[in-house]
Protein backbone atom coordinates (compact mmCIF):
# COMPACT_ATOMS: atom_id res chain seq x y z
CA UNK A 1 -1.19 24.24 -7.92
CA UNK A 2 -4.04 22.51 -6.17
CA UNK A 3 -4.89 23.26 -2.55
CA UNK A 4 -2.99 20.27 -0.22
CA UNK A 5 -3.82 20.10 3.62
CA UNK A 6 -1.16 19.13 6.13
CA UNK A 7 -2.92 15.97 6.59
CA UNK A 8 -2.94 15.00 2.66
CA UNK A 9 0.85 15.81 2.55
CA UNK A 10 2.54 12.98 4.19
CA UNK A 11 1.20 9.49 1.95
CA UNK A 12 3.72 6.35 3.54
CA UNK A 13 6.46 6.06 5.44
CA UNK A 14 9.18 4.29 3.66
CA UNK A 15 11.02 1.26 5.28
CA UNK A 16 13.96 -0.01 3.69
CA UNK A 17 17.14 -0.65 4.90
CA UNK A 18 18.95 2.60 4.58
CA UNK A 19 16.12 4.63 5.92
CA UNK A 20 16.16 2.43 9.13
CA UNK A 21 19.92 3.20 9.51
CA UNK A 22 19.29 6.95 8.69
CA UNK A 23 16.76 6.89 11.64
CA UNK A 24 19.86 6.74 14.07
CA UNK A 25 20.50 10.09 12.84
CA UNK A 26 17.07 11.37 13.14
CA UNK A 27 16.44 11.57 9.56
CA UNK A 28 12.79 9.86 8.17
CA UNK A 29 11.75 9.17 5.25
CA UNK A 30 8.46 9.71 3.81
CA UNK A 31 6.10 9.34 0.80
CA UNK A 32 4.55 12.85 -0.16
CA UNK A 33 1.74 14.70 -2.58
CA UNK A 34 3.50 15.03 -5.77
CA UNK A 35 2.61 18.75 -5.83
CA UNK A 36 3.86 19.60 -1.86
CA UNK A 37 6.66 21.71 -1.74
CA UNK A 38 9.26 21.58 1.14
CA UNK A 39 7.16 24.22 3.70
CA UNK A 40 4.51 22.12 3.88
CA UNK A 41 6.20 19.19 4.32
CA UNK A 42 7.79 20.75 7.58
CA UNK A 43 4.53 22.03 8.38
CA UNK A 44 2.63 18.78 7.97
CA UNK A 45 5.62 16.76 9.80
CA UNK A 46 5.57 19.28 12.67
CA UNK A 47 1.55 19.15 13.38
CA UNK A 48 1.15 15.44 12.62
CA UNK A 49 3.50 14.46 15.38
CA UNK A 50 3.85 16.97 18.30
CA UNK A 51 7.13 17.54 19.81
CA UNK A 52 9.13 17.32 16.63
CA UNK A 53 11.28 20.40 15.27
CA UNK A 54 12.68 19.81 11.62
CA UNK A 55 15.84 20.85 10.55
CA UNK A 56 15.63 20.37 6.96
CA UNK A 57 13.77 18.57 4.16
CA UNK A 58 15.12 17.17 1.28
CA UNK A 59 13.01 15.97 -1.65
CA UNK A 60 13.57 13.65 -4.81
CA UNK A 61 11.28 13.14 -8.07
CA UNK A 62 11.39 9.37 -9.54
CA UNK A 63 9.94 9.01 -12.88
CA UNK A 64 7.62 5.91 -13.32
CA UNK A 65 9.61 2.87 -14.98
CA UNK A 66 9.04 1.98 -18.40
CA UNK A 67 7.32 -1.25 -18.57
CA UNK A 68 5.94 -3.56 -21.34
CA UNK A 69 3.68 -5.93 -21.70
CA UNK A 70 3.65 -7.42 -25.61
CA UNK A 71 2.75 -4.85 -27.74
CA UNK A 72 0.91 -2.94 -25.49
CA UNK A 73 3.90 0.03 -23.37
CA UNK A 74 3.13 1.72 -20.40
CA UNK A 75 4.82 3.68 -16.95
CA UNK A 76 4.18 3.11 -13.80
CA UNK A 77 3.50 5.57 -11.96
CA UNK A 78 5.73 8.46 -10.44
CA UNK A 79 6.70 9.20 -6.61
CA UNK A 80 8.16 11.87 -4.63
CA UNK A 81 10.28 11.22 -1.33
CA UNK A 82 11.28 13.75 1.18
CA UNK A 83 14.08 12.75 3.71
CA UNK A 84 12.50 14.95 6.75
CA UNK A 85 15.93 16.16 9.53
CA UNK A 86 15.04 16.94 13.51
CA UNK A 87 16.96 18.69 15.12
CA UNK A 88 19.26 16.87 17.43
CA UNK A 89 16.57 18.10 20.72
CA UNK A 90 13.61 17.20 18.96
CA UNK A 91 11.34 14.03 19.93
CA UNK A 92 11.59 11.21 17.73
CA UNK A 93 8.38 10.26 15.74
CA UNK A 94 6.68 7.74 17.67
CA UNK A 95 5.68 6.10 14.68
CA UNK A 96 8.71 4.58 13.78
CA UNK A 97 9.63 3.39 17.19
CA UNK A 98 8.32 0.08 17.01
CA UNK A 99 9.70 -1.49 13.85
């Protein structure tokens, strides 16, 4: 397992629909390192924007789609998405405040 910083955790912030209605229920949704486990997604969530406690984490692996082009087949590639839960006294992330 390769060595990931806090700050190499976190990739994108996803914005979609439901994650903008899971905001109201302090619930974000992220991007991450393939390889991160759920402690340092907490830990990288918690130091990259102070005042936030988090609950819990929940992660999901999508395999790359098949995709073809003539004769030639390939994959796109594969993501991993953690759903990151404050706690109902933490401060929202700023980040998302705007949109």
């Amino acid at each position: 397992m390769a060595d990931i910083k806090y700050y190499d955790v976190l990739l994108k912030p996803v914005i979609t629909e439901k994650s903008m209605e899971l905001m109201g229920e302090k619930k974000y949704t992220f991007l991450v390192h393939p390889e991160a486990n759920k402690i340092q997604i907490r830990e990288a969530v918690e130091k990259m924007f102070e005042g936030t406690k988090v609950l819990k984490v929940n992660t999901m692996n999508r395999r790359g789609k098949n995709k073809r082009r003539g004769y030639i087949v390939g994959r796109t590639n594969a993501i991993k998405k953690a759903i990151v839960t404050l706690t109902p006294y933490s401060k929202d992330i700023e980040f998302f405040e705007g949109i």
